[in-house]
N, C-alpha and C. Protein backbone atom coordinates (compact mmCIF):
# COMPACT_ATOMS: atom_id res chain seq x y z
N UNK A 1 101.80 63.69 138.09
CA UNK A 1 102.23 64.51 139.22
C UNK A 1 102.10 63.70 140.50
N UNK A 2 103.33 63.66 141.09
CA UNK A 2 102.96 62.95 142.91
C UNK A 2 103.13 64.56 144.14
N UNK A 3 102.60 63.69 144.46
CA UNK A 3 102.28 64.63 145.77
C UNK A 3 101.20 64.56 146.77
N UNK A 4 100.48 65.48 147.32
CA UNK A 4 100.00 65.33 148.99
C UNK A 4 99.05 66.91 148.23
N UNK A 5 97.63 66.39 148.43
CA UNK A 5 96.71 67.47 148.47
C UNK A 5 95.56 67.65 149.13
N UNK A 6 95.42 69.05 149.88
CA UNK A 6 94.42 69.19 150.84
C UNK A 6 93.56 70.31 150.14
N UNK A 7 92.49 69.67 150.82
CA UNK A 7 91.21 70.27 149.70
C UNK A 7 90.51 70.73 151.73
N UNK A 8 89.87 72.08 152.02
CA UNK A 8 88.97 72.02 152.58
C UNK A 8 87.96 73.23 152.03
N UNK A 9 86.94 73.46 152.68
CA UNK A 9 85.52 73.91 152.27
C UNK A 9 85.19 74.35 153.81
N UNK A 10 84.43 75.68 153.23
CA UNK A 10 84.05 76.22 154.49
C UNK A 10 82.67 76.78 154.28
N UNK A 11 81.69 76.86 155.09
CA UNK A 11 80.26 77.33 155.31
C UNK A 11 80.51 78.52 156.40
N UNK A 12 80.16 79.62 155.87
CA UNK A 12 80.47 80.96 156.98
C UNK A 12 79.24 81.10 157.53
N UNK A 13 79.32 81.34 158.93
CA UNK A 13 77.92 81.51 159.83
C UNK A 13 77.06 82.68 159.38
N UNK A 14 75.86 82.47 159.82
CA UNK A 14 74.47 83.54 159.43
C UNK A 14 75.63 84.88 159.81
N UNK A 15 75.09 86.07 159.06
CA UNK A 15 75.71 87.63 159.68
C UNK A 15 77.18 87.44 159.74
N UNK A 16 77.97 86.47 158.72
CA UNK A 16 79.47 86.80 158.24
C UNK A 16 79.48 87.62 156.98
N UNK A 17 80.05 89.03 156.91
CA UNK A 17 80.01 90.03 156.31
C UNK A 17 81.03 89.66 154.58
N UNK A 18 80.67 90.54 153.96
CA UNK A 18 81.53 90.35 152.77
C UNK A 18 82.84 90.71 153.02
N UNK A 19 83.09 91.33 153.50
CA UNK A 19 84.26 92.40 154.11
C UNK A 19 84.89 90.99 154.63
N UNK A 20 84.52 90.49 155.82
CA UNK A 20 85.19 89.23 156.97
C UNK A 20 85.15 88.33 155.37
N UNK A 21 84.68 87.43 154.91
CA UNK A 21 84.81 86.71 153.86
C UNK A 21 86.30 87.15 153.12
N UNK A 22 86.14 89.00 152.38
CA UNK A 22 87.21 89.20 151.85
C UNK A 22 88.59 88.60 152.68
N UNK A 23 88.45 89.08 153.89
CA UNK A 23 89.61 89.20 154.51
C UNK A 23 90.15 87.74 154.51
N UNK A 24 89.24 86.77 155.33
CA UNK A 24 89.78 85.49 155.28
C UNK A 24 90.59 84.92 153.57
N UNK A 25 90.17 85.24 152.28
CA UNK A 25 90.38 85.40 151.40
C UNK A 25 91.71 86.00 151.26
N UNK A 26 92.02 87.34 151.32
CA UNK A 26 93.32 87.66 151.48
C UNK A 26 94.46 87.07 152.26
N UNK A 27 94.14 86.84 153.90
CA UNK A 27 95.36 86.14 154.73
C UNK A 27 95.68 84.35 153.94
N UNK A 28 94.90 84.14 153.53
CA UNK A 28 95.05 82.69 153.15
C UNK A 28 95.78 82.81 151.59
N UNK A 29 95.52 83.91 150.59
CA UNK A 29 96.23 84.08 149.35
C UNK A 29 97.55 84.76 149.89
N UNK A 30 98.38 85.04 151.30
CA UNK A 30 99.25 85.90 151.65
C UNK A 30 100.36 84.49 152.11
N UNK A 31 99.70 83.26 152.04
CA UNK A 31 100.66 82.22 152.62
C UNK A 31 101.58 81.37 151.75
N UNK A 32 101.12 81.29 150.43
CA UNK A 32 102.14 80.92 149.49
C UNK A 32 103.59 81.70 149.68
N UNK A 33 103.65 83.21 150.02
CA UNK A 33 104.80 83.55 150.23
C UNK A 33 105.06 83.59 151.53
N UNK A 34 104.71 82.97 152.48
CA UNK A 34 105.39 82.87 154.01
C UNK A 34 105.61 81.52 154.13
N UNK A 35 104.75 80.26 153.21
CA UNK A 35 105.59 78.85 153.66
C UNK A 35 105.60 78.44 152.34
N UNK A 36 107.26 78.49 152.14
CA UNK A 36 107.37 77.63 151.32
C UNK A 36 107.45 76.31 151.11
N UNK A 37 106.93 75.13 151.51
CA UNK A 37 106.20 74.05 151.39
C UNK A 37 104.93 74.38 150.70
N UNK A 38 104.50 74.84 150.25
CA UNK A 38 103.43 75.13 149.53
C UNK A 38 103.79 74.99 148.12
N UNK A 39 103.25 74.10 147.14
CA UNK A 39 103.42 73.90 145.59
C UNK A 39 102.35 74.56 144.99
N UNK A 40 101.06 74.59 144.93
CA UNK A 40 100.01 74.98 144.91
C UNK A 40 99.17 75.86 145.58
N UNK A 41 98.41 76.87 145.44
CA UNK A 41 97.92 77.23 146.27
C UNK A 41 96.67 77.56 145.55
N UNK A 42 95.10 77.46 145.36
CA UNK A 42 94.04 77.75 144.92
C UNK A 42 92.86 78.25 145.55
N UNK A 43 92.32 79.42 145.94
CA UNK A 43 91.20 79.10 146.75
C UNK A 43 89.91 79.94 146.09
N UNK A 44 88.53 79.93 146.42
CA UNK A 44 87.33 80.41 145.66
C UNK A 44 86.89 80.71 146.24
N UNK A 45 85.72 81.95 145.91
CA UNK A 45 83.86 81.80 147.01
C UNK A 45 83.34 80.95 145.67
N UNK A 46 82.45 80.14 146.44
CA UNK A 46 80.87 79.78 145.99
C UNK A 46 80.70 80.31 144.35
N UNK A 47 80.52 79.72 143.11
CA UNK A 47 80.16 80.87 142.20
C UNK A 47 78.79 80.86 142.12
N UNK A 48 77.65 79.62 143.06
CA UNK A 48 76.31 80.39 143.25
C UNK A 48 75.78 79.02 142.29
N UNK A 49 75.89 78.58 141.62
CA UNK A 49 75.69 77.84 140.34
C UNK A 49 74.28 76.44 141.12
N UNK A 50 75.21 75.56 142.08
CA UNK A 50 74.24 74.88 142.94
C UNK A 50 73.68 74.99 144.39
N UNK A 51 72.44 74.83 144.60
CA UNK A 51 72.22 75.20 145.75
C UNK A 51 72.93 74.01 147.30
N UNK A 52 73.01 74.78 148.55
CA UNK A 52 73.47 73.93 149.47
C UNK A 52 74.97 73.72 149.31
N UNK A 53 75.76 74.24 148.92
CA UNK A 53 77.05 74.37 148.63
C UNK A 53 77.88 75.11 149.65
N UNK A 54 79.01 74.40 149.83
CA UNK A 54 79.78 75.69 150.36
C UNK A 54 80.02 76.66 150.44
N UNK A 55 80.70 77.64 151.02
CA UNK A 55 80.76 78.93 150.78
C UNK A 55 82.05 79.19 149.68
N UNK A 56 83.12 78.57 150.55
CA UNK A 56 84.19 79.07 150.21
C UNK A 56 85.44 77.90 150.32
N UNK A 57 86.65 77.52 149.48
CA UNK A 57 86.98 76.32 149.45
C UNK A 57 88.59 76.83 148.99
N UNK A 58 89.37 76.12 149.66
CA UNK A 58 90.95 75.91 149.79
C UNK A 58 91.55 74.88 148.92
N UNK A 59 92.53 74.47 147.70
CA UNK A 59 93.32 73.42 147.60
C UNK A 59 94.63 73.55 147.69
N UNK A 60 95.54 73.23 148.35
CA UNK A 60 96.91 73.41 148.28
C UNK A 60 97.44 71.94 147.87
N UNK A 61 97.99 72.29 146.89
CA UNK A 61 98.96 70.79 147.20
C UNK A 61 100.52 70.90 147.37
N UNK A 62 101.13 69.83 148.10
CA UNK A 62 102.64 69.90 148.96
C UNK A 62 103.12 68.29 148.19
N UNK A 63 104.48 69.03 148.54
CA UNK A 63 105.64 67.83 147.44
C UNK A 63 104.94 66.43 148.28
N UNK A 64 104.57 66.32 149.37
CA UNK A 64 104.48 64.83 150.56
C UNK A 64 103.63 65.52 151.65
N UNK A 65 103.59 64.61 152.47
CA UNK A 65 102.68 64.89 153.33
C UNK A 65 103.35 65.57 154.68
N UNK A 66 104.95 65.37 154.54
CA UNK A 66 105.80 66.06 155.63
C UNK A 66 105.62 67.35 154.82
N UNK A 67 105.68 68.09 153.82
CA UNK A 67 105.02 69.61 153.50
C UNK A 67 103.93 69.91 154.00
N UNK A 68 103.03 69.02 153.56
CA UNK A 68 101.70 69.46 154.14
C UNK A 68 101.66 69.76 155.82
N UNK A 69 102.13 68.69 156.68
CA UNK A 69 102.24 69.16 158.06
C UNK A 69 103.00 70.06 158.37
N UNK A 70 104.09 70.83 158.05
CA UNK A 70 104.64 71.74 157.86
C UNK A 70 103.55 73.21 157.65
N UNK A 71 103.05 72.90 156.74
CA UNK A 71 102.26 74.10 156.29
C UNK A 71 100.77 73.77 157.44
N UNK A 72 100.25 72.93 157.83
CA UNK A 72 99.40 72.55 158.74
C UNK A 72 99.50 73.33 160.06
N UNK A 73 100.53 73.02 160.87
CA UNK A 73 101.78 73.35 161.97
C UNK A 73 101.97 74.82 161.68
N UNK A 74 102.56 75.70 160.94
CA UNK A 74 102.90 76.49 160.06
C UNK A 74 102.15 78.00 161.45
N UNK A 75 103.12 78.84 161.75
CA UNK A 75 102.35 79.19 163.38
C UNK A 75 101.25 80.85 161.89
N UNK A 76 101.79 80.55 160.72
CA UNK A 76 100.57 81.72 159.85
C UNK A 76 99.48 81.27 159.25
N UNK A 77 99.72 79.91 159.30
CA UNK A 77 98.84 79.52 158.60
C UNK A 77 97.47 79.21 160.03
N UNK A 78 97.96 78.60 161.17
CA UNK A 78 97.42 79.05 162.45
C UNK A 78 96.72 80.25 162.98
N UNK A 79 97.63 80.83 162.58
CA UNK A 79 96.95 82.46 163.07
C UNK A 79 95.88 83.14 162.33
N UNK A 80 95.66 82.87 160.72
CA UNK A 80 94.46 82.95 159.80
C UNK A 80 93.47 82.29 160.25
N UNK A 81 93.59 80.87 160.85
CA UNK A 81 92.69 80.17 161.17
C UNK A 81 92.14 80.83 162.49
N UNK A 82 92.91 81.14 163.54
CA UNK A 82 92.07 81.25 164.60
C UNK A 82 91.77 82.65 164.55
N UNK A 83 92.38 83.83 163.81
CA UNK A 83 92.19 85.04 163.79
C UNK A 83 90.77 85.61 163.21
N UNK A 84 90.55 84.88 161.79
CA UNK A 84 89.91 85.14 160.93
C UNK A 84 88.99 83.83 160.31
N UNK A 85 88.82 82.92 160.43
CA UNK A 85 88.37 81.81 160.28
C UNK A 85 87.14 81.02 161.27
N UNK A 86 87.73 80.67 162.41
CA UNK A 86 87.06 80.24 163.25
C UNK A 86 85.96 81.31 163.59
N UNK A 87 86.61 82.51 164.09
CA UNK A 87 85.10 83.18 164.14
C UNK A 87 83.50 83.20 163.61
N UNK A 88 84.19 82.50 162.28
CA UNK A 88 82.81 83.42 161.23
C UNK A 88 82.60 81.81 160.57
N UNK A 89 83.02 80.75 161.03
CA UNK A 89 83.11 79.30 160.18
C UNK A 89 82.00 78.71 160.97
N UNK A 90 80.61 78.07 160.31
CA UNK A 90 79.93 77.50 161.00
C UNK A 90 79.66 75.77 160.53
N UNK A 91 80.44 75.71 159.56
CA UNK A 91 80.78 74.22 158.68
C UNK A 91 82.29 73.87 158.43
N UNK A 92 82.76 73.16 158.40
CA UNK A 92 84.21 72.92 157.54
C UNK A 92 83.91 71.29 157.32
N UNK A 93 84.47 71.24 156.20
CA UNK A 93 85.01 69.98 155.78
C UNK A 93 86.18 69.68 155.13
N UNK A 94 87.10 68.76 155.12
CA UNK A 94 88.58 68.66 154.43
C UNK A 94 88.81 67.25 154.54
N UNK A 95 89.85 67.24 153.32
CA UNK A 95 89.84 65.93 153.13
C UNK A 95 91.53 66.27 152.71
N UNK A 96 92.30 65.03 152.74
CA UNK A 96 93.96 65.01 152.41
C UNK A 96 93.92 63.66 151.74
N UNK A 97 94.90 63.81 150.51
CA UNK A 97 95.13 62.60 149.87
C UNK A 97 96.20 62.82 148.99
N UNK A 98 96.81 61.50 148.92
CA UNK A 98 98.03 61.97 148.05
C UNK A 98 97.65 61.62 146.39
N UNK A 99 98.39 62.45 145.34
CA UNK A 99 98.53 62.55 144.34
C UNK A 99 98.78 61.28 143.31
């Protein structure tokens, strides 16, 4: 398989609710059908297994990396982030690499 995949990981701040978790969860599983540049779309909570772990973690992968900025750029995939994301995010990490 070739292609362009972004992996990020998120740590939700002290007093981020299950509810806010769900939600970020939902707007981000709602974007496979608003950009299509999206080939992939995968995301998880934590299943608890090791300690010091993330919370919660994203992989999408895109045909190239002009998909991926597309979906980056993308003004919904934006609006999850600053709507529902940033609020309650007290870690992130991400990484992009192609296939």
């Amino acid at each position: 398989m070739s292609g362009f995949r972004h992996v990020v990981m998120f740590m939700w701040a002290e007093g981020t609710t299950t509810g806010q978790q769900e939600e970020v969860a939902e707007k981000l599983g709602e974007l496979p059908g608003v950009i299509p540049e999206i080939r992939e779309y995968s995301l998880g909570t934590n299943a608890g297994v090791n300690p010091d772990a993330y919370d919660f973690a994203v992989v999408g992968d895109f045909a190239d990396r002009a998909a991926y900025l597309v979906y980056r750029d993308h003004p919904a995939h934006r609006a999850v982030i600053d709507q529902y994301i940033t609020p309650i995010v007290a870690q992130r990490a991400a990484i992009q690499y192609e296939l």
